[in-house]
PDB file of N, CA and C in Angstrom:
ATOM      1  N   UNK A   1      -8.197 -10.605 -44.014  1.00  0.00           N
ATOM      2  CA  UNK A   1      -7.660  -9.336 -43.577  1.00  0.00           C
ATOM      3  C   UNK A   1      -6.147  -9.360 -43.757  1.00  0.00           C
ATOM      4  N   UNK A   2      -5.795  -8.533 -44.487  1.00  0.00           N
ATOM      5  CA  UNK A   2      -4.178  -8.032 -44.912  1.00  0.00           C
ATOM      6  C   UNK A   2      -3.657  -7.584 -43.543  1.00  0.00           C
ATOM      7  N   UNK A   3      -1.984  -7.719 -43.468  1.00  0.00           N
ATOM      8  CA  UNK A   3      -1.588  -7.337 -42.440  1.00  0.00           C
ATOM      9  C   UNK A   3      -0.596  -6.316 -42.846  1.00  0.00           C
ATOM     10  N   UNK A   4      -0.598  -5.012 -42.612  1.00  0.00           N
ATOM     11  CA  UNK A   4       0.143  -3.783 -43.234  1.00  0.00           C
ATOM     12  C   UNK A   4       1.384  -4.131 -42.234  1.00  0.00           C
ATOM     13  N   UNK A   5       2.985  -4.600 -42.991  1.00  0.00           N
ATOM     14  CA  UNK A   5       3.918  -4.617 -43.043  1.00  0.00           C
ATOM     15  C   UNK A   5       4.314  -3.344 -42.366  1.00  0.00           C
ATOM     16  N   UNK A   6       4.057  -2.375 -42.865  1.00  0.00           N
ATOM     17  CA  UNK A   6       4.944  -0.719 -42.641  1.00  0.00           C
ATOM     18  C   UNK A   6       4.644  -0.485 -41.057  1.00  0.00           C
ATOM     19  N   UNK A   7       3.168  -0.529 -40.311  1.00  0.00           N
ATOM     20  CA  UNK A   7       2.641  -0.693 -39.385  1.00  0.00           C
ATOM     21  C   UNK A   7       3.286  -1.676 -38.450  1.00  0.00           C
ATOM     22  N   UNK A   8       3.155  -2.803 -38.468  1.00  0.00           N
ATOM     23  CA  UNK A   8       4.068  -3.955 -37.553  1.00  0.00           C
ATOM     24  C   UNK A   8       5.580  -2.930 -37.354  1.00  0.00           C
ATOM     25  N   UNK A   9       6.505  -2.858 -38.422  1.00  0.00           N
ATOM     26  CA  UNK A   9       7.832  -2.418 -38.368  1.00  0.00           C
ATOM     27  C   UNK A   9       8.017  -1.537 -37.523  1.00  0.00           C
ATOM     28  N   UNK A  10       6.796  -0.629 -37.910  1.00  0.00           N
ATOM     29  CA  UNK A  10       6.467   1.069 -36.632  1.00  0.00           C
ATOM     30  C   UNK A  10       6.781   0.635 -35.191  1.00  0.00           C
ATOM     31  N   UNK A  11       5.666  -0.364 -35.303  1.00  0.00           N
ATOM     32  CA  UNK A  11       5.678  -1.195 -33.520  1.00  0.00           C
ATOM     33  C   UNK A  11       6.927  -1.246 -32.953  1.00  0.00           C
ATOM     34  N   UNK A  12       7.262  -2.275 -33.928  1.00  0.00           N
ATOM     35  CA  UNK A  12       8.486  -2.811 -33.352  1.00  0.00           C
ATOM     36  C   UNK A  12      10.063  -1.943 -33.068  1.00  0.00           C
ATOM     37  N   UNK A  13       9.931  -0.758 -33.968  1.00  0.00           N
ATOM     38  CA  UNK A  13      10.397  -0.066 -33.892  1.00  0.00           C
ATOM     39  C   UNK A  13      10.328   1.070 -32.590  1.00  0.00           C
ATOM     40  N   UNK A  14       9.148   1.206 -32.437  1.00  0.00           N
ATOM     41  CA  UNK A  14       8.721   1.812 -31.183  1.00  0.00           C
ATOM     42  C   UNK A  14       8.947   1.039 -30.021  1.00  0.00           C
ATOM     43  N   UNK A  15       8.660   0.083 -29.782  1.00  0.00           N
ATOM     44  CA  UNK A  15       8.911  -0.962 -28.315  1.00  0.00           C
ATOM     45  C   UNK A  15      10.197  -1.550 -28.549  1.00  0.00           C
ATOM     46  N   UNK A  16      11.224  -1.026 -29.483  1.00  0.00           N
ATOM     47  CA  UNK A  16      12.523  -1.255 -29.311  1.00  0.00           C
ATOM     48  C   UNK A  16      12.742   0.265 -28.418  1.00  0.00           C
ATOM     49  N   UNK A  17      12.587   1.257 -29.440  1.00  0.00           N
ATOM     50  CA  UNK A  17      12.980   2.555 -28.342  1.00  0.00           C
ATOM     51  C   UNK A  17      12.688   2.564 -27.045  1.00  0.00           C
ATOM     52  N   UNK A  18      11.373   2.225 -26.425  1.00  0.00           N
ATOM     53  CA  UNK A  18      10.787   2.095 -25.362  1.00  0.00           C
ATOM     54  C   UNK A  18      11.592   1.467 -24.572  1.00  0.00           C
ATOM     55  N   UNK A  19      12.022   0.121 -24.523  1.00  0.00           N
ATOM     56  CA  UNK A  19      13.123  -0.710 -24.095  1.00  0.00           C
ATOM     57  C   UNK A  19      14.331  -0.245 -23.600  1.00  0.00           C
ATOM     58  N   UNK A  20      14.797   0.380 -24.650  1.00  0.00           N
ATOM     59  CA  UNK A  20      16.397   1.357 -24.461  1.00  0.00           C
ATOM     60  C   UNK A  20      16.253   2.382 -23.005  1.00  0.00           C
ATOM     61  N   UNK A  21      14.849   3.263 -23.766  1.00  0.00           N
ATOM     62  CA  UNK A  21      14.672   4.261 -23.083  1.00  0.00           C
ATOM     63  C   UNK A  21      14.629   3.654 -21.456  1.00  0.00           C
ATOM     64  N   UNK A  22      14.261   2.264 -21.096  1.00  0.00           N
ATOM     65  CA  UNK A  22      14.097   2.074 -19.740  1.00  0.00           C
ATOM     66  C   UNK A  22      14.818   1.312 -19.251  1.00  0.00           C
ATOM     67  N   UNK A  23      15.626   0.823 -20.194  1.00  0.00           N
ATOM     68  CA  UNK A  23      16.904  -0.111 -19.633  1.00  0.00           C
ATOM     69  C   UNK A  23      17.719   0.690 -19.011  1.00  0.00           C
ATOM     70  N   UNK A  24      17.789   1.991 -18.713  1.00  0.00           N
ATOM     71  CA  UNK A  24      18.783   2.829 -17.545  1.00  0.00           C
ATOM     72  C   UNK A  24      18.117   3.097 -16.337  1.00  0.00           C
ATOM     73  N   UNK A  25      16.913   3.554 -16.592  1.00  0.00           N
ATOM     74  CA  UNK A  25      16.084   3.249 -15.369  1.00  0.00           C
ATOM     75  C   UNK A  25      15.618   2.251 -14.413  1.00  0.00           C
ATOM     76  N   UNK A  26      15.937   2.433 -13.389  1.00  0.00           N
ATOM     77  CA  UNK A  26      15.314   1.924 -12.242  1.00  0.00           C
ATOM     78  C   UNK A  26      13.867   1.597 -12.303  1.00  0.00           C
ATOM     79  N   UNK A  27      12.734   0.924 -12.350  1.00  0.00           N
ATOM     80  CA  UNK A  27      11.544   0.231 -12.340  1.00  0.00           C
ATOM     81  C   UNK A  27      10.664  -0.104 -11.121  1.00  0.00           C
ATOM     82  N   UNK A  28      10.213   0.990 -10.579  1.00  0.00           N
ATOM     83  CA  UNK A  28       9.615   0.808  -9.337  1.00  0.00           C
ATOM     84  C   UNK A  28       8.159   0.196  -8.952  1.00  0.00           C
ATOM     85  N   UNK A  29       8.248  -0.827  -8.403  1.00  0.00           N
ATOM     86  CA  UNK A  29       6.972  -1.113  -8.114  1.00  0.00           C
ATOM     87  C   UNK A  29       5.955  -0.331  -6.943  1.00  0.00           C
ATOM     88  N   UNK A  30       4.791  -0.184  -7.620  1.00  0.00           N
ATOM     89  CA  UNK A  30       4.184   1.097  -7.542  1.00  0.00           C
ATOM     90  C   UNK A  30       3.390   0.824  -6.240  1.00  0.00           C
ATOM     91  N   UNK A  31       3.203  -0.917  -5.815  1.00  0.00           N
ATOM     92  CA  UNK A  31       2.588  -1.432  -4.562  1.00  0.00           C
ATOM     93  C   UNK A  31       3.619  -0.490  -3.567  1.00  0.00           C
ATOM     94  N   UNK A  32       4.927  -0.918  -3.656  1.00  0.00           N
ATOM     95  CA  UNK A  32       5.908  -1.057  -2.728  1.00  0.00           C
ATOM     96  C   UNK A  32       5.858   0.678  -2.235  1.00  0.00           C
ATOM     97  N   UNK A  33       5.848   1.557  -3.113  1.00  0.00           N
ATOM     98  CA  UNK A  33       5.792   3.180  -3.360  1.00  0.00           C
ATOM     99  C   UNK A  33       4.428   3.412  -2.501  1.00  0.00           C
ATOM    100  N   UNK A  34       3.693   3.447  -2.779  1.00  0.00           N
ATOM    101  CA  UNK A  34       2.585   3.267  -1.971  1.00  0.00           C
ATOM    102  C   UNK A  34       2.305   2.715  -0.564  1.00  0.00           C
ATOM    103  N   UNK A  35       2.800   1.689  -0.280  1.00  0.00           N
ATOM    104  CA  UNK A  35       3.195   1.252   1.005  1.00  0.00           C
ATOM    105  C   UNK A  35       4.369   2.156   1.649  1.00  0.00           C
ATOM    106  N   UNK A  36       5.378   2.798   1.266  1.00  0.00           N
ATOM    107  CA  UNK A  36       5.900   3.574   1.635  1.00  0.00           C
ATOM    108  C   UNK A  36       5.608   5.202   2.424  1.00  0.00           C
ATOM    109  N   UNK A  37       4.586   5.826   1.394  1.00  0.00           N
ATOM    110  CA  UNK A  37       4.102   6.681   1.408  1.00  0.00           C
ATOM    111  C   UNK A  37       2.802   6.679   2.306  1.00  0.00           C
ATOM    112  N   UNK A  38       2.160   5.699   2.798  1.00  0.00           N
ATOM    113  CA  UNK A  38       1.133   5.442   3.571  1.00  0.00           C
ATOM    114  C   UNK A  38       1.661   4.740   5.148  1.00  0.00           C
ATOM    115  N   UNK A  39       1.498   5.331   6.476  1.00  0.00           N
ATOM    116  CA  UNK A  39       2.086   4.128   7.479  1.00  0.00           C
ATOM    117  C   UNK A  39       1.073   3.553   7.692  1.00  0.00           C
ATOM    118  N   UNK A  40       1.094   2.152   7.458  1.00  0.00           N
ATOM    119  CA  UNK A  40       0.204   1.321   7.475  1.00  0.00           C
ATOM    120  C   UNK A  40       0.281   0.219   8.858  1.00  0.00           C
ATOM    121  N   UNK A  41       1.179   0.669   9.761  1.00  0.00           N
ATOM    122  CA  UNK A  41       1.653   0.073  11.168  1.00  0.00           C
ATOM    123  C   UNK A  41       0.637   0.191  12.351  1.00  0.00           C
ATOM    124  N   UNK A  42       0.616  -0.694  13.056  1.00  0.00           N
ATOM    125  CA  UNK A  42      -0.789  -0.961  13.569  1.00  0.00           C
ATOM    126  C   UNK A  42      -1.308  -1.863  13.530  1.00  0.00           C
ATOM    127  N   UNK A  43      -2.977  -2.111  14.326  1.00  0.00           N
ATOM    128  CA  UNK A  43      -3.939  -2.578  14.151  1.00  0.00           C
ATOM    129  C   UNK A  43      -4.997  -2.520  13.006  1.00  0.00           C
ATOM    130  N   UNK A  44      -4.808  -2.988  11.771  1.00  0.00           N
ATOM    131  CA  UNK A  44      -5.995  -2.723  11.099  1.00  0.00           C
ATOM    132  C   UNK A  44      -7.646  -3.567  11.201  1.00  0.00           C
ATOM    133  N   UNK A  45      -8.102  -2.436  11.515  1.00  0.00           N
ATOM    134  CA  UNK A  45      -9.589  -3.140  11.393  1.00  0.00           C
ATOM    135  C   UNK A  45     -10.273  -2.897  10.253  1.00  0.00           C
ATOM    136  N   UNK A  46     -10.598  -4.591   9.776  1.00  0.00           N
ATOM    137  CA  UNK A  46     -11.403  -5.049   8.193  1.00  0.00           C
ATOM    138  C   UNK A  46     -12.419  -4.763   7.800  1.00  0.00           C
ATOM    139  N   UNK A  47     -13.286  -4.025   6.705  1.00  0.00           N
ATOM    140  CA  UNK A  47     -14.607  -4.452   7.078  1.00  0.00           C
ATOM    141  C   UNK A  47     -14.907  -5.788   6.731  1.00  0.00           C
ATOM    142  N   UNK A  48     -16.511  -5.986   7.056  1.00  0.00           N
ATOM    143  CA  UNK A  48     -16.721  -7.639   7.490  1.00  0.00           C
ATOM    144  C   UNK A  48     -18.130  -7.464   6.656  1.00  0.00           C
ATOM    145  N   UNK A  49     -18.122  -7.101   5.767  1.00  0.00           N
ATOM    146  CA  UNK A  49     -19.028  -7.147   4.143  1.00  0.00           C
ATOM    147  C   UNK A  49     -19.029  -6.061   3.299  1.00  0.00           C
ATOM    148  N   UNK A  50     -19.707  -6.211   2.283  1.00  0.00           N
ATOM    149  CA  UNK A  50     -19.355  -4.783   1.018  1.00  0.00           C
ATOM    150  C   UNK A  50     -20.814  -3.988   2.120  1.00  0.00           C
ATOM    151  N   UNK A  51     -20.231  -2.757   1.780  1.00  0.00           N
ATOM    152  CA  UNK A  51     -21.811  -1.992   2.104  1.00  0.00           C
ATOM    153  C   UNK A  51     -21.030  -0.480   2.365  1.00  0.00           C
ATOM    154  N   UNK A  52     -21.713   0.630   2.739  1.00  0.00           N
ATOM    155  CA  UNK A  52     -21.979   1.867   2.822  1.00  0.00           C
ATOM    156  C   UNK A  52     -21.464   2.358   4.159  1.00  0.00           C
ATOM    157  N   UNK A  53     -20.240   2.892   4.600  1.00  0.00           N
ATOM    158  CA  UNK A  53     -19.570   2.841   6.098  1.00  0.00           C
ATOM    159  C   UNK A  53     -20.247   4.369   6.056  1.00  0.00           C
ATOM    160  N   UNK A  54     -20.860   4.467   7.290  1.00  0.00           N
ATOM    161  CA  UNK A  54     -21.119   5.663   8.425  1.00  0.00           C
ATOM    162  C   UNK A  54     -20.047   5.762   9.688  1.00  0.00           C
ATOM    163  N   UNK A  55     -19.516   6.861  10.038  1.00  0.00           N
ATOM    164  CA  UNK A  55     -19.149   7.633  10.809  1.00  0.00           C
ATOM    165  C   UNK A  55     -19.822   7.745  11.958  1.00  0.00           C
ATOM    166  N   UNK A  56     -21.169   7.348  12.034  1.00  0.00           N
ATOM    167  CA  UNK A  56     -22.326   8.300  12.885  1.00  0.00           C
ATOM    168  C   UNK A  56     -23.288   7.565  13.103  1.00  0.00           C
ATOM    169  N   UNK A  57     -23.838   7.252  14.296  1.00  0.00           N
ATOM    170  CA  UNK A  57     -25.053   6.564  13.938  1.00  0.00           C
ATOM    171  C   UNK A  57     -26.578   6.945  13.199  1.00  0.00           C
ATOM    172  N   UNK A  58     -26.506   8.262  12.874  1.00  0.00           N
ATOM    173  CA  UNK A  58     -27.471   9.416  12.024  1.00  0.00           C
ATOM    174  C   UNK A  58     -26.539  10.462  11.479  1.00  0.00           C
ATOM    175  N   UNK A  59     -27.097  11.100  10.436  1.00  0.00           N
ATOM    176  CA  UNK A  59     -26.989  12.361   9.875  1.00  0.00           C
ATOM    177  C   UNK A  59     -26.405  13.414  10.755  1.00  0.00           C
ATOM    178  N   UNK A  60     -25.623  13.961  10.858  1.00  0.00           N
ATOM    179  CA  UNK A  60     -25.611  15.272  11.757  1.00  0.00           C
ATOM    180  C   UNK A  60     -25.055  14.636  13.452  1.00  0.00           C
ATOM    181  N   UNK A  61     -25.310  13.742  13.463  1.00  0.00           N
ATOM    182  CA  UNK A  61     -25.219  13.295  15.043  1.00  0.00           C
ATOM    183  C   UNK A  61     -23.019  12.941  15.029  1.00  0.00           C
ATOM    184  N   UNK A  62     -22.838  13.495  16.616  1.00  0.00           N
ATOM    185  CA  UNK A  62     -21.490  13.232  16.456  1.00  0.00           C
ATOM    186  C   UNK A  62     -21.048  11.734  15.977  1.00  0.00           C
ATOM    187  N   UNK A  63     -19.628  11.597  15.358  1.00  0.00           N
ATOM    188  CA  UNK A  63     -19.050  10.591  15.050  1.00  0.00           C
ATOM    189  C   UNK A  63     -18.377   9.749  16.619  1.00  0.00           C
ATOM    190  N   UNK A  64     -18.777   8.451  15.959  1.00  0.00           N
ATOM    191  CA  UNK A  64     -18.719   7.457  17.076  1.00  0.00           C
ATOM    192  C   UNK A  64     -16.874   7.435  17.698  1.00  0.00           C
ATOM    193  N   UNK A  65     -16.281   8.097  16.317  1.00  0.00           N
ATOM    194  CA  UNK A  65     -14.532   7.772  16.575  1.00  0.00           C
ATOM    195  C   UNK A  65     -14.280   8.996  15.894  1.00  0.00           C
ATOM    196  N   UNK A  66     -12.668   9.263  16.442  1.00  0.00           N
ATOM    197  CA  UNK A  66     -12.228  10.280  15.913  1.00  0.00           C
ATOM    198  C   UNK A  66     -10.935   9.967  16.163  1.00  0.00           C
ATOM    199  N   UNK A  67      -9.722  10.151  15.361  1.00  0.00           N
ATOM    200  CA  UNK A  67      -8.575  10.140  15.557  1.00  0.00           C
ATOM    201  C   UNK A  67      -8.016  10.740  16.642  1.00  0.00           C
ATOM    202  N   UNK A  68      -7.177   9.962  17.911  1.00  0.00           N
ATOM    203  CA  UNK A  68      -6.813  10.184  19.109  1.00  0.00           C
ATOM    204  C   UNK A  68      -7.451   9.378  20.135  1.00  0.00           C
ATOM    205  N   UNK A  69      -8.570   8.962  20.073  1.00  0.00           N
ATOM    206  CA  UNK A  69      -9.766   8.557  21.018  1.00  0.00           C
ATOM    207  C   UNK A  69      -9.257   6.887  21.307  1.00  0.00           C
ATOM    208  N   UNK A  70      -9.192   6.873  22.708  1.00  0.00           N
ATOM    209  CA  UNK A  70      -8.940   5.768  23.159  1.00  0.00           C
ATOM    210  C   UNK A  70     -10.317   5.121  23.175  1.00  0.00           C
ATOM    211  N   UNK A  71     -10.057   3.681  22.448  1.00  0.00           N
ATOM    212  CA  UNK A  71     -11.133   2.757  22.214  1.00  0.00           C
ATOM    213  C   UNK A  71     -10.828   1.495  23.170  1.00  0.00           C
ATOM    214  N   UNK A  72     -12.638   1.007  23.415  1.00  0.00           N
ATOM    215  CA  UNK A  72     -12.343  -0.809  23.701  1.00  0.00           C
ATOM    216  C   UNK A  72     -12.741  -1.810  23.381  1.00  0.00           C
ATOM    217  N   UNK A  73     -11.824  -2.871  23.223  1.00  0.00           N
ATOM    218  CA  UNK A  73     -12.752  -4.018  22.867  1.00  0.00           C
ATOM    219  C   UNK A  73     -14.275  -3.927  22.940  1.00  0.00           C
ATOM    220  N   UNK A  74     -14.569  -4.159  21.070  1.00  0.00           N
ATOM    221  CA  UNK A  74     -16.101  -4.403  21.647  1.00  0.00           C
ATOM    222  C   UNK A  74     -17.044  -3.244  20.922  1.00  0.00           C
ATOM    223  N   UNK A  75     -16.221  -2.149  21.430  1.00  0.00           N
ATOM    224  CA  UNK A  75     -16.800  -0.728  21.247  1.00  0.00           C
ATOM    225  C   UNK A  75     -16.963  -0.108  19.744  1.00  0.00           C
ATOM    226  N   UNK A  76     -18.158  -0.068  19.372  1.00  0.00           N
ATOM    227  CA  UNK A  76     -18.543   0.330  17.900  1.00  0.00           C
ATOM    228  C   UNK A  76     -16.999   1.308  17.455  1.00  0.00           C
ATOM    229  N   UNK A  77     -17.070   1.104  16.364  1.00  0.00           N
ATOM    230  CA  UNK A  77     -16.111   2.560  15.574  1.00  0.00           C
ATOM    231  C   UNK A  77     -17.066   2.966  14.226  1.00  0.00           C
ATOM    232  N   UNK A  78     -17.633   2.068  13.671  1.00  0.00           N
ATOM    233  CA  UNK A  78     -18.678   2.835  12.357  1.00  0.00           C
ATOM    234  C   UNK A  78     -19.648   1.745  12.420  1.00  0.00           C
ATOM    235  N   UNK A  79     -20.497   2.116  11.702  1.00  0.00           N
ATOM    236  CA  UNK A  79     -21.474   1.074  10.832  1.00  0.00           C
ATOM    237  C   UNK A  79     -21.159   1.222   9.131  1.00  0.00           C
ATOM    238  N   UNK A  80     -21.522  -0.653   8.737  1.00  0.00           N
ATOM    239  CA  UNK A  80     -21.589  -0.397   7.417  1.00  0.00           C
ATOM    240  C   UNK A  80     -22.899  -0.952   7.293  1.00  0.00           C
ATOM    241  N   UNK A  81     -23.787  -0.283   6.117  1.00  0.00           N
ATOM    242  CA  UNK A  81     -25.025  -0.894   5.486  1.00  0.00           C
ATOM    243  C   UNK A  81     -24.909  -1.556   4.571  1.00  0.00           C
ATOM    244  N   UNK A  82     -25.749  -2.521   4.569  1.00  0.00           N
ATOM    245  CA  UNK A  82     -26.036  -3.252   3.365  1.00  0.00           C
ATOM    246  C   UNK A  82     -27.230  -3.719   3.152  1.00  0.00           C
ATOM    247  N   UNK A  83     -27.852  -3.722   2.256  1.00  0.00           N
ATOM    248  CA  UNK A  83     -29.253  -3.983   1.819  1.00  0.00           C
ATOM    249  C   UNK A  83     -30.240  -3.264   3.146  1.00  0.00           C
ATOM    250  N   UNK A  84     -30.068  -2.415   3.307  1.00  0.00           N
ATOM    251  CA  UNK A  84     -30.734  -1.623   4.425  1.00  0.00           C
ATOM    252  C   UNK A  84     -30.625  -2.093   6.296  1.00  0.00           C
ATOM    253  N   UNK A  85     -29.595  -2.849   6.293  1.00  0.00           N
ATOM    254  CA  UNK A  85     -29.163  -3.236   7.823  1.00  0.00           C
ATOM    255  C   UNK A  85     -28.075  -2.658   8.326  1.00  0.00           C
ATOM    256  N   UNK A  86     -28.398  -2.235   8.857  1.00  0.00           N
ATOM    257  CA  UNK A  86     -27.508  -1.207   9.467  1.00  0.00           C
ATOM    258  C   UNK A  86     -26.055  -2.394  11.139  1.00  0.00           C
ATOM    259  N   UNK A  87     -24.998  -2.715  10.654  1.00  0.00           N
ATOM    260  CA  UNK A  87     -24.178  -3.225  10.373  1.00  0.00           C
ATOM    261  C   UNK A  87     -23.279  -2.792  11.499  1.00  0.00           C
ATOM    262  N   UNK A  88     -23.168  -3.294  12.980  1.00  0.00           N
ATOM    263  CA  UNK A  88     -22.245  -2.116  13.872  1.00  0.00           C
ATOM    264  C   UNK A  88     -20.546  -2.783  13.786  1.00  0.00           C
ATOM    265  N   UNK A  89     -19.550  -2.415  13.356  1.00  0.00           N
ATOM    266  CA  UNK A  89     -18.202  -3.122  13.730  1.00  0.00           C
ATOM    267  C   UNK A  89     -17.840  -2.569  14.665  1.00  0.00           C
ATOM    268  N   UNK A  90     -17.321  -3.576  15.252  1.00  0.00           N
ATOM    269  CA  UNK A  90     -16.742  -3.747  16.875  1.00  0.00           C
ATOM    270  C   UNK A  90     -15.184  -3.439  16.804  1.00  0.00           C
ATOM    271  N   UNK A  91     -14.218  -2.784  17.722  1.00  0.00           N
ATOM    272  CA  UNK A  91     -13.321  -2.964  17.723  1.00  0.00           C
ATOM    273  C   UNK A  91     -12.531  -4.310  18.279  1.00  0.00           C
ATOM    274  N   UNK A  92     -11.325  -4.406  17.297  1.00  0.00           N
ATOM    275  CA  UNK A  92     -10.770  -6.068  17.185  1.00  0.00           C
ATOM    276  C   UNK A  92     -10.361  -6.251  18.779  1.00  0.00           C
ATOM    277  N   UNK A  93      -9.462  -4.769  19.367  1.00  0.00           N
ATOM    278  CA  UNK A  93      -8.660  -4.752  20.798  1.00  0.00           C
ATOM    279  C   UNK A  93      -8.767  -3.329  21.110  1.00  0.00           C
ATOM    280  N   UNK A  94      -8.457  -3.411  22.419  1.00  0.00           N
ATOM    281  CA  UNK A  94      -8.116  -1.875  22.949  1.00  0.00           C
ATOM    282  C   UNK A  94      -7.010  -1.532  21.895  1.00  0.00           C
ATOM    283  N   UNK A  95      -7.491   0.240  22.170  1.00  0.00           N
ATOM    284  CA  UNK A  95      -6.041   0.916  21.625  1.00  0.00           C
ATOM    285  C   UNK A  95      -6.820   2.261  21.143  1.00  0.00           C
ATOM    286  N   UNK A  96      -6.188   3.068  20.720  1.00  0.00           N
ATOM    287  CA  UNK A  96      -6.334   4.128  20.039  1.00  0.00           C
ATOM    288  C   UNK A  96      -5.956   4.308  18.534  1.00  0.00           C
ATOM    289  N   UNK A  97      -7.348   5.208  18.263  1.00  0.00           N
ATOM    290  CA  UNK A  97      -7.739   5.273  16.658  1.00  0.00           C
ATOM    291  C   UNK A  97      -6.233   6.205  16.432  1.00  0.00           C
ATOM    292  N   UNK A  98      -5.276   5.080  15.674  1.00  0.00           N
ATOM    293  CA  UNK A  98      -4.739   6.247  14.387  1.00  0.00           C
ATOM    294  C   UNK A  98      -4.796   6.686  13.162  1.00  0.00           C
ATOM    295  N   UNK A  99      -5.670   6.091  12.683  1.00  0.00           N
ATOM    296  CA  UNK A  99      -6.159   6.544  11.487  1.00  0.00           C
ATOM    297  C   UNK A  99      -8.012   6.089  11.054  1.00  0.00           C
ATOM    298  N   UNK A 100      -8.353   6.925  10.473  1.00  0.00           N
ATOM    299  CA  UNK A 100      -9.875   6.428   9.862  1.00  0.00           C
ATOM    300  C   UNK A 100      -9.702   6.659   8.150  1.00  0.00           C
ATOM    301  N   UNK A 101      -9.657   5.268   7.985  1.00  0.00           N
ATOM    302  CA  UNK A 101      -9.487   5.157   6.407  1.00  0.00           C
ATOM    303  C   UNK A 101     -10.399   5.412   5.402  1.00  0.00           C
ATOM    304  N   UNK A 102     -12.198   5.739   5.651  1.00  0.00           N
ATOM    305  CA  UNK A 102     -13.051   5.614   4.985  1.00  0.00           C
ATOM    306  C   UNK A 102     -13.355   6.862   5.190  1.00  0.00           C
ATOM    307  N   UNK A 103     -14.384   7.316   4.490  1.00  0.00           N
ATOM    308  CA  UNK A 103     -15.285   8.875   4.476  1.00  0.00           C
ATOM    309  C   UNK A 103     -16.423   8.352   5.127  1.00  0.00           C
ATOM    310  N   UNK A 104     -17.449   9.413   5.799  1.00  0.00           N
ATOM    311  CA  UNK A 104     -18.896   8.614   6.109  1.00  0.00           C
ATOM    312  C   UNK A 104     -19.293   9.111   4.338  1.00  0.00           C
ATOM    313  N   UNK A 105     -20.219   8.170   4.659  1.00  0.00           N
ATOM    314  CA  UNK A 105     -21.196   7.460   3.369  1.00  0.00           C
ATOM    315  C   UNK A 105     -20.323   6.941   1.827  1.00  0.00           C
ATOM    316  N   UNK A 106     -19.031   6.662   1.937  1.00  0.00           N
ATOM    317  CA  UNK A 106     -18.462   5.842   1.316  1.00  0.00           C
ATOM    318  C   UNK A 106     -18.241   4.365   1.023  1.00  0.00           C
ATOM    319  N   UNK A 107     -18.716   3.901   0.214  1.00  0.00           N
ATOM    320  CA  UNK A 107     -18.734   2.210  -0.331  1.00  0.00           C
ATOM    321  C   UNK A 107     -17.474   1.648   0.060  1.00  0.00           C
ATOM    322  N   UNK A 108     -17.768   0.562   0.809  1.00  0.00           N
ATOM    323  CA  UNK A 108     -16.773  -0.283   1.345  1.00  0.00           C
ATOM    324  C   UNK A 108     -16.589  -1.368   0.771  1.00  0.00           C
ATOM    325  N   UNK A 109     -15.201  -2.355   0.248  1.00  0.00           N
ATOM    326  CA  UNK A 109     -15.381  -3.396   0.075  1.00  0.00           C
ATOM    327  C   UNK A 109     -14.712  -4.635   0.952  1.00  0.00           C
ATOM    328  N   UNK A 110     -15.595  -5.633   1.520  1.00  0.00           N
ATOM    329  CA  UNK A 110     -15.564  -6.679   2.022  1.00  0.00           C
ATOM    330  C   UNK A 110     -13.595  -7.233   2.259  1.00  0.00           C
ATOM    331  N   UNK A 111     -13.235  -6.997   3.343  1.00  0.00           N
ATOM    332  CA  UNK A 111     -11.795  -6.964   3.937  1.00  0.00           C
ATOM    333  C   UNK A 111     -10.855  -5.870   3.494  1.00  0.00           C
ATOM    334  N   UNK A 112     -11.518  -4.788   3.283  1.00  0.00           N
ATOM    335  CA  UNK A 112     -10.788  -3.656   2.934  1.00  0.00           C
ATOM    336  C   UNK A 112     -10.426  -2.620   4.791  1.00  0.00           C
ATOM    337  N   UNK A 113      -9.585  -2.363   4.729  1.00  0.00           N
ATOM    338  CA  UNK A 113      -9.083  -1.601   5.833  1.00  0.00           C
ATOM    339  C   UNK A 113     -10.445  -0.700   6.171  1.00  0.00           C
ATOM    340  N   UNK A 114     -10.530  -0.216   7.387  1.00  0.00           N
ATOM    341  CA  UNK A 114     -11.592   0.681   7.488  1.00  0.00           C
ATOM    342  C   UNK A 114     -10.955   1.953   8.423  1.00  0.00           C
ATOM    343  N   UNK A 115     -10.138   1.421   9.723  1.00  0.00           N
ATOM    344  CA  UNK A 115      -9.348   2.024  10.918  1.00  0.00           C
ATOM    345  C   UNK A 115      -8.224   1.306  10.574  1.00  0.00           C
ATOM    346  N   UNK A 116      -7.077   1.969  11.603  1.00  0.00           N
ATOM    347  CA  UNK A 116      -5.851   1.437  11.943  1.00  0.00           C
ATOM    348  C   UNK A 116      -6.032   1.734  13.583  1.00  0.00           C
ATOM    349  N   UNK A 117      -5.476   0.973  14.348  1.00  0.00           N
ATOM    350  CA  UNK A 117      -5.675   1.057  15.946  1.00  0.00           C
ATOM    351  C   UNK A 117      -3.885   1.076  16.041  1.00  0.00           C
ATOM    352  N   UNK A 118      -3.986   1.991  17.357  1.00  0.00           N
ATOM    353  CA  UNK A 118      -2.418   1.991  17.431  1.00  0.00           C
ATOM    354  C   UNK A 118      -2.553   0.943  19.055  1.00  0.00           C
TER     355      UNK A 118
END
């Protein structure tokens, strides 16, 4: 396989401009932007395997937590499923829900945030 000369030069020609073009700019890391834009202060509670987080202990039936609601040790905030077991997480400490990070019936993965407890 031949290597087209004119092609390489293009490249290089191009990821020289590219270079220029960002050597005046500032380079933001997009973790750090994100952590900014999210308050992530608090208690976070993990989930504790991959599986399917509920809100509810059924369909239609009220949600176990709701943002504001003083919680306690101990005291369910969702279930996650997995392979059809239905999965209760406990809260880590007292405190109140400030945030609920998941949707009901959204895929969870294994130490991913689920709540924040204030």
């Amino acid at each position: 396989m031949e290597i087209d000369k004119k092609i390489i030069k293009k490249l290089i020609e191009t990821l020289e401009d590219l270079k220029k073009s960002i050597d005046n700019k500032e380079i933001i890391n997009s973790e750090e932007t994100v952590e900014e834009k999210i308050d992530i202060s608090g208690i976070p509670v993990k989930s504790p395997i991959v599986g399917t987080a509920y809100l509810s202990p059924e369909p239609g039936a009220k949600p176990f937590i709701s943002v504001g609601k003083k919680i306690k040790k101990g005291e369910t905030l969702l279930i996650v499923e997995a392979m059809k077991t239905m999965n209760h997480v406990p809260a880590t400490k007292d405190g109140v829900v400030k945030k609920i990070c998941v949707e009901d019936g959204q895929a969870v993965e294994f130490g991913q945030t689920i709540i924040i407890l204030e």
